[in-house]
Every structure is written in structure tokens, then in C-alpha cells.
Protein backbone atom coordinates (compact mmCIF):
# COMPACT_ATOMS: atom_id res chain seq x y z
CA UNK A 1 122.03 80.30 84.42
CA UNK A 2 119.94 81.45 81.33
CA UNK A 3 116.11 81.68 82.41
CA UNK A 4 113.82 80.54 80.17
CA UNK A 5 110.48 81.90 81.17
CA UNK A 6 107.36 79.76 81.89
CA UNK A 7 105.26 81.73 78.82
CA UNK A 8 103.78 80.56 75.64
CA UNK A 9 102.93 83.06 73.14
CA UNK A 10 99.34 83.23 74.58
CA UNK A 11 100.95 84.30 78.06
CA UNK A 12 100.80 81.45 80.96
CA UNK A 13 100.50 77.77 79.57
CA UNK A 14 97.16 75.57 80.47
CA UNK A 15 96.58 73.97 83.64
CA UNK A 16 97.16 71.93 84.77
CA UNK A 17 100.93 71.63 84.05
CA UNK A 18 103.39 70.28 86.89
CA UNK A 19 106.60 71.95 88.70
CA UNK A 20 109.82 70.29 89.64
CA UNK A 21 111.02 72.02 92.58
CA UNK A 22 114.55 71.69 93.20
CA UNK A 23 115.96 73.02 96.13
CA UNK A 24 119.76 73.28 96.80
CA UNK A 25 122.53 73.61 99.24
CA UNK A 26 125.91 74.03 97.36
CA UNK A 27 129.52 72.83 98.67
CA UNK A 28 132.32 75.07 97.56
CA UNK A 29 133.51 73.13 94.74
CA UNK A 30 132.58 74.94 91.47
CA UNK A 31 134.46 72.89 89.15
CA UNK A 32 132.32 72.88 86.01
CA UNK A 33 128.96 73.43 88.02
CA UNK A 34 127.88 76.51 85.74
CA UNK A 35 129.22 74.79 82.78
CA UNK A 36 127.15 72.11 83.47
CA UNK A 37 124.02 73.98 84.54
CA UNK A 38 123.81 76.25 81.54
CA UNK A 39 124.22 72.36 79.33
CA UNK A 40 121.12 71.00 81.73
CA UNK A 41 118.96 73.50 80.44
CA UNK A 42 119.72 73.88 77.63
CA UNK A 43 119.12 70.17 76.75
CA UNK A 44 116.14 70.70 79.28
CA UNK A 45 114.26 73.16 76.79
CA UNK A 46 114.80 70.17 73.69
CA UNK A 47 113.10 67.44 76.22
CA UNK A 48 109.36 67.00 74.93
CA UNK A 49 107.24 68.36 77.55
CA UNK A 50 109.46 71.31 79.00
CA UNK A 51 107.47 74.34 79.65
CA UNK A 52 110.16 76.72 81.21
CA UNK A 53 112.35 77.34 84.26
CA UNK A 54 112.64 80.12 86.98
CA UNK A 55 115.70 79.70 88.90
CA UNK A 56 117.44 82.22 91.96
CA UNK A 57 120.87 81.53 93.28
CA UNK A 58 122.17 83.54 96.70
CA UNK A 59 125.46 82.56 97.81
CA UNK A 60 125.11 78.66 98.42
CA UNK A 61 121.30 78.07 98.47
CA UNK A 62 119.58 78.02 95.01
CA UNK A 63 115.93 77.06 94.06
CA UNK A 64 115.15 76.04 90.93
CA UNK A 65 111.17 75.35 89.67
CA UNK A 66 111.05 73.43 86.23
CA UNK A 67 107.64 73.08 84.52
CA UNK A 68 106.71 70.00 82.60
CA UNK A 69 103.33 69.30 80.71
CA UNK A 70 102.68 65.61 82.41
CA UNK A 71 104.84 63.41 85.37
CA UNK A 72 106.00 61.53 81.90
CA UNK A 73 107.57 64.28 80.53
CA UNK A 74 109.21 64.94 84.01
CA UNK A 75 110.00 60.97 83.87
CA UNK A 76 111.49 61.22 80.87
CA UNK A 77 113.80 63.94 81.71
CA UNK A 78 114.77 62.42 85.03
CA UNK A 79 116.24 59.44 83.05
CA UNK A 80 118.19 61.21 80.10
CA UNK A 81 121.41 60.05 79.64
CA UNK A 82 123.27 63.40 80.73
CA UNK A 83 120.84 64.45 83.32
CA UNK A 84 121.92 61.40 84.28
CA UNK A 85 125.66 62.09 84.28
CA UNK A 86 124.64 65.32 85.79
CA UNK A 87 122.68 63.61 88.83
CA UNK A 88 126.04 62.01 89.93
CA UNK A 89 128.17 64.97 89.73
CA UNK A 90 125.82 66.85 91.74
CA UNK A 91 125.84 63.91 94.99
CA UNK A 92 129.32 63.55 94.78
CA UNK A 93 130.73 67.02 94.28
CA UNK A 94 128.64 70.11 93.96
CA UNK A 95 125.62 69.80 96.39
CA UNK A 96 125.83 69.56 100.27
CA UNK A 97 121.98 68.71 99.99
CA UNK A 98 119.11 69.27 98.14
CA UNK A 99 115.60 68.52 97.81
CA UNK A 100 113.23 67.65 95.10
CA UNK A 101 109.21 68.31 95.22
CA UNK A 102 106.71 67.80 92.50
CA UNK A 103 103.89 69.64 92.68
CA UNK A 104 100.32 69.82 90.09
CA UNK A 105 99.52 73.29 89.38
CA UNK A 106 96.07 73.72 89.04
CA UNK A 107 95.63 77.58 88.58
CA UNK A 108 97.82 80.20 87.42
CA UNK A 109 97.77 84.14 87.11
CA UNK A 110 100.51 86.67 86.50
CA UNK A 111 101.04 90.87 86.70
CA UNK A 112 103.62 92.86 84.67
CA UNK A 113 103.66 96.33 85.38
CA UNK A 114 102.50 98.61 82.79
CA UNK A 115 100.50 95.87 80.84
């Protein structure tokens, strides 16, 4: 999965912003699971709202944080029509579980090494 960074061209976006926390257990079907990840965000970063994405995969469990200007935009995004699609493929063929939280950030700071 391509990772589009949480950055604006000022650095860290304005809080407060919100995070979609998706947490994953995978089965070992793979049958058009990257396929359809790398489509997810890539209509993810069209979706009004969308801030960026960090996402880590080892072996089966994955986490995934999404970053969303309001709960609409995150509304909004739950309820597009291939998201949608998505949704179902992921119960019924590519997740043993996962788990969703939605969280307000309220303060942000980063450090890259050498700036």
C-alpha cells in the first residue's frame, strides 16, 4: 500500500483533525486484497476531507490510521459506493477481525532527523 503522508505544505495540518483507526486481523485469502487496497486509497485521497494515511502490515495483523478534517468527512467516506463494495469483501473474505476507533486529535508535533 502507497502511504500518503499526513503533511500539508506547512508541515502537520491544524487541530483538531480526527483519525480512523483501523485495526486488522487478515485470513489467508489474498485474492484481490492489495488490488483493492491500493483502489481504497487511492479514491480515499479524492474524498473531500482526507488528510493522509499511515499504514504498517506484519504478516497478518495490519493497522491502518486515516485522518479526516471533520466526523462528516469520515461519514461521507464510510458510505461511498466502493468503500462500500470494499466493506463486504473485507467481512466475508479477507479479514478474520478487525476493529475500528475514531479518535479527535487535539495536538500534534513531529521530528525528522537532520531538520
Amino acid at each position: 500500500m502507497k502511504n500518503h503522508k499526513l503533511k500539508t505544505l506547512s508541515g502537520l495540518p491544524d487541530t483538531p483533525y480526527f483519525a480512523v483507526i483501523f485495526t486488522s486481523q487478515r485470513t489467508d485469502e489474498d485474492k484481490s486484497y492489495a488490488e483493492t487496497a491500493d483502489n481504497m486509497l487511492e479514491l480515499a485521497v479524492q474524498q473531500a476531507g482526507y488528510l493522509g494515511v499511515d499504514s504498517v502490515r506484519q504478516k497478518k495483523t495490519g493497522i491502518t490510521v486515516s485522518y479526516w478534517k471533520d466526523e462528516n468527512s469520515i461519514q461521507q467516506w464510510k458510505q461511498q459506493m466502493d468503500h462500500l463494495q470494499a466493506q463486504v469483501g473485507g467481512r466475508t473474505c479477507w479479514y478474520e477481525e478487525y476493529t475500528v476507533r475514531i479518535a479527535k486529535v487535539e495536538r500534534n508535533y513531529s521530528f525528522v532527523k537532520g531538520e
